[in-house]
Protein backbone atom coordinates (compact mmCIF):
# COMPACT_ATOMS: atom_id res chain seq x y z
CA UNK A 1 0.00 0.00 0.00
CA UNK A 2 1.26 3.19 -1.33
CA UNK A 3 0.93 6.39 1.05
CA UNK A 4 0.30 9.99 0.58
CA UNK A 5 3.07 12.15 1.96
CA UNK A 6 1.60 15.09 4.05
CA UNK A 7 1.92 18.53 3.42
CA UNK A 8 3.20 19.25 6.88
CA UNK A 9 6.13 16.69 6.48
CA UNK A 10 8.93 18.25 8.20
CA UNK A 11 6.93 21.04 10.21
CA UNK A 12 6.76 20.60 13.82
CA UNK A 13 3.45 21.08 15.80
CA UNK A 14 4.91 24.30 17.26
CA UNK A 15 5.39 25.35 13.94
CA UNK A 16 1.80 24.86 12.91
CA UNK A 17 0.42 26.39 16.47
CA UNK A 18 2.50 29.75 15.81
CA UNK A 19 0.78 29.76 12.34
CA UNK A 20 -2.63 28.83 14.01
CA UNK A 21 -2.01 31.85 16.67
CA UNK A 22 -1.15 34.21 13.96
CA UNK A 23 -4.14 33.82 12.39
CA UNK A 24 -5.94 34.32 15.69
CA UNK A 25 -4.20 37.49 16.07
CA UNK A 26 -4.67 38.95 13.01
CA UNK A 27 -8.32 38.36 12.96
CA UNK A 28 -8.93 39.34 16.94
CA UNK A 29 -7.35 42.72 15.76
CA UNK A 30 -9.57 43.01 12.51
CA UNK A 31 -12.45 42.84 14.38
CA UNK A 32 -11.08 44.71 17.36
CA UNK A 33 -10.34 47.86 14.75
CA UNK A 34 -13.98 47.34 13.10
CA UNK A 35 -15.63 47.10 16.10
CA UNK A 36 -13.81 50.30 17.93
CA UNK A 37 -11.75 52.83 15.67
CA UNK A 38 -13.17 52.27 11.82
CA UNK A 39 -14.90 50.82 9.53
CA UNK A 40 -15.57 50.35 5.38
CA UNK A 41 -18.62 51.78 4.16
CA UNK A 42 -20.13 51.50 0.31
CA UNK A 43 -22.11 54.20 -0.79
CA UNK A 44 -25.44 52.57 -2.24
CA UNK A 45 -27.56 55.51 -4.25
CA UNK A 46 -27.67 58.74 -4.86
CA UNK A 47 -28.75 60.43 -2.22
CA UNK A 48 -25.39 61.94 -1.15
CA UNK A 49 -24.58 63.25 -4.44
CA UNK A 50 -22.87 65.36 -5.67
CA UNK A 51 -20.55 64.85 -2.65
CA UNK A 52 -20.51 60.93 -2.85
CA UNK A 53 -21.87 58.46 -5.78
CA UNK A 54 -23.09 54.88 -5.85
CA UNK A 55 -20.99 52.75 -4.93
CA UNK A 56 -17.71 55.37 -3.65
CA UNK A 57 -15.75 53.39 -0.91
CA UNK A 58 -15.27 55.54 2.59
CA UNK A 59 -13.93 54.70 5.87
CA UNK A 60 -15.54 55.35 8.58
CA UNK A 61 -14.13 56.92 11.91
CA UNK A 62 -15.81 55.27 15.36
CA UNK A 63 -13.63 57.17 17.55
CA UNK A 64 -14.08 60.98 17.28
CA UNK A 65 -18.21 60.87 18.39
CA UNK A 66 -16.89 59.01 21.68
CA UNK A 67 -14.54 62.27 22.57
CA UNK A 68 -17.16 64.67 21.19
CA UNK A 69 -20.03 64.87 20.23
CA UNK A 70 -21.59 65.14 16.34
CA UNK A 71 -21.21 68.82 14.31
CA UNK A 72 -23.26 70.41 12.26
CA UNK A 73 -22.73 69.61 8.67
CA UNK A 74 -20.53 66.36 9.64
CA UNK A 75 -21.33 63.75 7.14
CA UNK A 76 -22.40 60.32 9.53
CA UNK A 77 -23.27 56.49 8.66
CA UNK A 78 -26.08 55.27 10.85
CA UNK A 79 -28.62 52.85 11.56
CA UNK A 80 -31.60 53.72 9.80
CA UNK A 81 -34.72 54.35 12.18
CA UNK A 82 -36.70 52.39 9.65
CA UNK A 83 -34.84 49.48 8.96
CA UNK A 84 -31.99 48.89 11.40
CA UNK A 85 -30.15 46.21 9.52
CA UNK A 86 -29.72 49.19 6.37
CA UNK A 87 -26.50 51.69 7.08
CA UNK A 88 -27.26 55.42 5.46
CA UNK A 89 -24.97 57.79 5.13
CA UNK A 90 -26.37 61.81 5.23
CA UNK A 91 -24.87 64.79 6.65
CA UNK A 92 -26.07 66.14 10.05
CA UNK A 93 -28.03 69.32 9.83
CA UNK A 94 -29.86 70.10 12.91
CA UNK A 95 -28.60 69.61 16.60
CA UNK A 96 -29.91 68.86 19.86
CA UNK A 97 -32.39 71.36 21.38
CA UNK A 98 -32.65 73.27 17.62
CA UNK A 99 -35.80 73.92 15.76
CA UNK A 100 -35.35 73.14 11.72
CA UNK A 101 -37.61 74.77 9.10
CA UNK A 102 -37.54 72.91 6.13
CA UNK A 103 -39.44 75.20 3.99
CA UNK A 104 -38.84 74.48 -0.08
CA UNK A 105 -35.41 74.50 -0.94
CA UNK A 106 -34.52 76.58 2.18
CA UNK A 107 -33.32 75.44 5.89
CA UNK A 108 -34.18 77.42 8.86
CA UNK A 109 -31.70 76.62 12.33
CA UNK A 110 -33.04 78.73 14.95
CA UNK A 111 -34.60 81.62 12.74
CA UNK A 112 -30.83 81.43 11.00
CA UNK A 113 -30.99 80.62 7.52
CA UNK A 114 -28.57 77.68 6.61
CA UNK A 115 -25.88 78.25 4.08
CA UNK A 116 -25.35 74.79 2.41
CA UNK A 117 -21.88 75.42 -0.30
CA UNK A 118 -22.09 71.83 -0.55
CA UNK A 119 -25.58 71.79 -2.28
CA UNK A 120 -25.45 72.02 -6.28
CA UNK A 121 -27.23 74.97 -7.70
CA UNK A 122 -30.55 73.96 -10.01
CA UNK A 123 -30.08 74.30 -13.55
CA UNK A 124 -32.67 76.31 -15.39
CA UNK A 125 -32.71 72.61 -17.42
CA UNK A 126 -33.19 71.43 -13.94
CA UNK A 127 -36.07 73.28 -12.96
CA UNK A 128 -38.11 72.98 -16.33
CA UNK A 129 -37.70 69.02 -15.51
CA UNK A 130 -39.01 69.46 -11.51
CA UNK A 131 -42.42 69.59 -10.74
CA UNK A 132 -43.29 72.52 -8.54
CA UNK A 133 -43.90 71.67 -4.94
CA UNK A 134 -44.27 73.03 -2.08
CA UNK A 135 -42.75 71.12 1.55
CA UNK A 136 -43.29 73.01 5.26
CA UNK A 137 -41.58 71.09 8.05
CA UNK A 138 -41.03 72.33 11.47
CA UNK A 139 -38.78 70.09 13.94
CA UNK A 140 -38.12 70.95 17.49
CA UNK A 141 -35.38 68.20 18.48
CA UNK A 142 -34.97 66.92 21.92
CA UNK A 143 -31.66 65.89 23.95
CA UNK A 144 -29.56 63.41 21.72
CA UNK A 145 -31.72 63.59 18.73
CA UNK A 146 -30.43 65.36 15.09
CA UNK A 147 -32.04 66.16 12.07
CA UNK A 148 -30.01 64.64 8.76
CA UNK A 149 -30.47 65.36 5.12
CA UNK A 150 -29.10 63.74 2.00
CA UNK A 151 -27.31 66.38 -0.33
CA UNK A 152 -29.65 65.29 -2.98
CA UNK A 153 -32.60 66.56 -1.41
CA UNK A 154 -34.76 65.25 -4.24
CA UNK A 155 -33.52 61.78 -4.01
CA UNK A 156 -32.96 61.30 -0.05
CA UNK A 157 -35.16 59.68 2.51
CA UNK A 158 -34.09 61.11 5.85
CA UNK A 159 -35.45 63.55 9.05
CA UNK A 160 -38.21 65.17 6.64
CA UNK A 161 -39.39 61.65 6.46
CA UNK A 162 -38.38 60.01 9.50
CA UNK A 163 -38.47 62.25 11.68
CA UNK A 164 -34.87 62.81 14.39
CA UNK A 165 -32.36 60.52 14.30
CA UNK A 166 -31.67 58.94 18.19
CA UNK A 167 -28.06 59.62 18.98
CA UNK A 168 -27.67 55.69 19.92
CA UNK A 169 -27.88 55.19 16.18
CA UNK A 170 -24.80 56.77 14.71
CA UNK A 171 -22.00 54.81 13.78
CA UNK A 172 -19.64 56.98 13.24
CA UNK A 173 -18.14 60.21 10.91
CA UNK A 174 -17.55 59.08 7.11
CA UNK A 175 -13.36 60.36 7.31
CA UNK A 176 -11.66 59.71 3.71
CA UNK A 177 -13.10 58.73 0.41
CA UNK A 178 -11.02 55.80 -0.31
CA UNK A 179 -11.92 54.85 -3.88
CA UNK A 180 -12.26 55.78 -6.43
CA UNK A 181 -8.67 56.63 -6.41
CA UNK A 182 -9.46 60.01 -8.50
CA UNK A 183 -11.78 61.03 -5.62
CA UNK A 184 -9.14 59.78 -2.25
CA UNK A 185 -9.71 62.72 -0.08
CA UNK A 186 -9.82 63.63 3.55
CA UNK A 187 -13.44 64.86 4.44
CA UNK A 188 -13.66 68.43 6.17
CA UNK A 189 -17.17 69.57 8.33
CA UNK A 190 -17.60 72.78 6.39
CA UNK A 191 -17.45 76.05 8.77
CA UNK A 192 -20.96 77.67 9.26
């Protein structure tokens, strides 16, 4: 009877246990950094355009929001309130204790009109192709509660449909776009 040789002919058990505990290692401390400091996130749809697109690749910062707490205009991932096994990703508008207008086009903090740089302008091609509307929403938030918006207003469910997002749901601050590689970039809160 003819046998097989093994493929761990001439390695010795502790040779095979340091390989078994490197493994260990390496995955305790993948899951440790997921779990605690960051994580990957795909974007999936358009509702953060024109700052993100389908499918851009971030990562995800877990720390900062346990030192201090969210900023205006910080761009989040969370649990959604409606479906807590989806991840969104939206940029925080409104703060604790703030009343938001959302009246049209136009955001009201506090009787302070919002200045959004990050918003694209509507074409006049644009507008021809939008039906008129009018939208009126008024949200006091309470303690650990913030009011979120997609930059795409048109295509976004968030707050104005929602309703506050509970603190306990962030995940963290969206930190660099990774890829694509033409768009790698550190993200900045822009200054109100």
């Amino acid at each position: 009877m003819r046998t097989i040789p093994s493929p761990y002919t001439g390695k010795s058990p502790e040779s095979a246990y340091e390989t078994l505990r490197t493994i260990v290692l390496v995955l305790l401390a993948a899951f440790l950094v997921r779990s605690f400091i960051a994580q990957p996130f795909v974007v999936q749809g358009r509702s953060m355009e024109p700052t993100f697109h389908h499918q851009d690749y971030l990562v995800v910062d877990k720390i900062t929001y346990r030192l201090k707490n969210p900023r205006r205009g910080d761009i989040i991932v969370f649990k959604s309130p409606e479906e807590p096994t989806q991840n969104y990703i939206k940029r925080i508008i409104g703060l604790p204790g703030e009343t938001v207008i959302v009246k049209n086009e136009t955001i009201t903090i506090n009787g302070q009109t919002l200045n959004e740089p990050y918003i694209e302008t509507i074409t006049a091609q644009d507008k021809l192709t939008r039906s008129p509307s009018t939208f009126l929403m008024e949200q006091t938030l309470n303690e650990n509660e913030y009011f979120v918006m997609g930059d795409n207003r048109d295509h976004s469910s968030d707050s104005r449909r929602w309703g506050p997002l509970p603190e306990q749901n962030i995940l963290g601050r969206a930190m660099v776009t990774v890829l694509p590689f033409s768009d790698f970039e550190l993200l900045k809160t822009p200054d109100y």
